[in-house]
Protein backbone atom coordinates (compact mmCIF):
# COMPACT_ATOMS: atom_id res chain seq x y z
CA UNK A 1 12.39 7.64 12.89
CA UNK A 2 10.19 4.69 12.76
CA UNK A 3 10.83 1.27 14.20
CA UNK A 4 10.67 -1.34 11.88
CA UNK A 5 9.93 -4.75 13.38
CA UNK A 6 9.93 -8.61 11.35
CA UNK A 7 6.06 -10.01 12.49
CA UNK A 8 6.43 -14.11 11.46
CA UNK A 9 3.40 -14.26 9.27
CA UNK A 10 5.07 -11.80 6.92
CA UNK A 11 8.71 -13.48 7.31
CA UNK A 12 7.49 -16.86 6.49
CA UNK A 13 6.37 -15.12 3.27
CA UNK A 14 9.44 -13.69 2.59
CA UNK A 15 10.90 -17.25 3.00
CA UNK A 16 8.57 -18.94 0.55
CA UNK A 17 9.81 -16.44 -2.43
CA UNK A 18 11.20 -16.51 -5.27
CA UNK A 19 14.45 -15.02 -6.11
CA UNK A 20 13.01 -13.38 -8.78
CA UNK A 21 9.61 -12.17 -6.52
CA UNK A 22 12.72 -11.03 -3.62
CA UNK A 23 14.29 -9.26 -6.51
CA UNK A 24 11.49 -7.54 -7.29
CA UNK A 25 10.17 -6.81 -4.17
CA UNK A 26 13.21 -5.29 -3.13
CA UNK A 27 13.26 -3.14 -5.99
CA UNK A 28 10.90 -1.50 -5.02
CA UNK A 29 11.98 -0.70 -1.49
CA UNK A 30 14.00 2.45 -1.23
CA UNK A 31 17.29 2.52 -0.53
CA UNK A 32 17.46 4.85 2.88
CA UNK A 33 14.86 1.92 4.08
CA UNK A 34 17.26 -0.95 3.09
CA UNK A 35 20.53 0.61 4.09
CA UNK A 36 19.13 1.44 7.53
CA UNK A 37 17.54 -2.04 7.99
CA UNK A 38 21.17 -3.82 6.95
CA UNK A 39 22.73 -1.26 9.34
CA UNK A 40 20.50 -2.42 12.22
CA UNK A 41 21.84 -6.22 11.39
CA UNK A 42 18.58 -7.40 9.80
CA UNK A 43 19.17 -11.02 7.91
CA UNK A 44 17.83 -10.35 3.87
CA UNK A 45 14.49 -12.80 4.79
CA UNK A 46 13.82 -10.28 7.67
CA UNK A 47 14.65 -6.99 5.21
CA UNK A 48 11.86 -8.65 2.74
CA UNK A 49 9.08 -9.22 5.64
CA UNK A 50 9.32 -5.92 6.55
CA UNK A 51 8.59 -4.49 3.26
CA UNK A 52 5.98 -7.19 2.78
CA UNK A 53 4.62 -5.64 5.69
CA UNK A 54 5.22 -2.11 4.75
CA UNK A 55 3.50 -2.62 1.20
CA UNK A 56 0.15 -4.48 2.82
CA UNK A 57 -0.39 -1.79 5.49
CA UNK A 58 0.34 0.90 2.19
CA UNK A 59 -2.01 -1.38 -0.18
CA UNK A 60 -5.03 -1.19 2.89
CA UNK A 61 -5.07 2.53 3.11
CA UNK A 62 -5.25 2.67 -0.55
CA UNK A 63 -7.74 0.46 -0.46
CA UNK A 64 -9.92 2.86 2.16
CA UNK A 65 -9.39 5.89 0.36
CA UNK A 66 -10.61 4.31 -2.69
CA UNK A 67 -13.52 2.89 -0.82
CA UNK A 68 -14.07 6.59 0.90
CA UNK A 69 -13.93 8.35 -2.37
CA UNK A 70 -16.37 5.70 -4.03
CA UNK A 71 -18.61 6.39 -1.29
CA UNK A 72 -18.30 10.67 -1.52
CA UNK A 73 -18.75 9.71 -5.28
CA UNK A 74 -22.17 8.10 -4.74
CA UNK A 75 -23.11 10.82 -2.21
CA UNK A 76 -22.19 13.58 -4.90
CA UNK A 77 -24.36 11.47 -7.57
CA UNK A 78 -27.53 11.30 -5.56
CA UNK A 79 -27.70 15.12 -4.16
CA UNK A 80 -26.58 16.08 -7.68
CA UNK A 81 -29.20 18.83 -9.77
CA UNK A 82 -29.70 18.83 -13.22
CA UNK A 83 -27.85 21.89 -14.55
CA UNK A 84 -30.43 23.45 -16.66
CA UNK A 85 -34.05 23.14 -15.97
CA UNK A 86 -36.30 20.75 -18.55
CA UNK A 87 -38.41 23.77 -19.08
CA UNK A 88 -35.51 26.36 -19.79
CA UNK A 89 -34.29 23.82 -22.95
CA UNK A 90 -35.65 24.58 -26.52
């Protein structure tokens, strides 16, 4: 099981929102995640900063497999062969 812990960049976050963005965000957390984190005596600011957190670190490896299939794309474009040959079309 992982450990989950409250870092103070993301908590001050979780301060400055909204109780609509808090709804929100906490919608989208799932509810093992929450339960557990209430169960370990986590204050609701601290329960929102750590899926703050959770959804960056989630967002950045998006973000590099994005930028790693972009890359594979551009390799696959440049090494690609036409698939009939200019002299073999009527």
């Amino acid at each position: 099981m992982k450990t989950y812990t409250c870092q103070a960049e993301y908590l001050k976050k979780a301060i400055d929102l909204s109780d609509k963005k808090a709804e929100r965000l906490l919608s989208r957390m799932s509810v093992h995640l929450y339960s557990e984190l209430l169960r370990d005596a986590y204050s609701p600011h601290e329960i929102l900063a750590i899926q703050l957190q959770i959804e960056e670190e989630q967002l950045q490896e998006w973000r590099q497999r994005v930028a790693q299939l972009r890359q594979q794309e551009q390799v696959w474009l440049s090494q690609r062969t036409p698939l009939t040959s200019p002299a073999t079309v009527n």
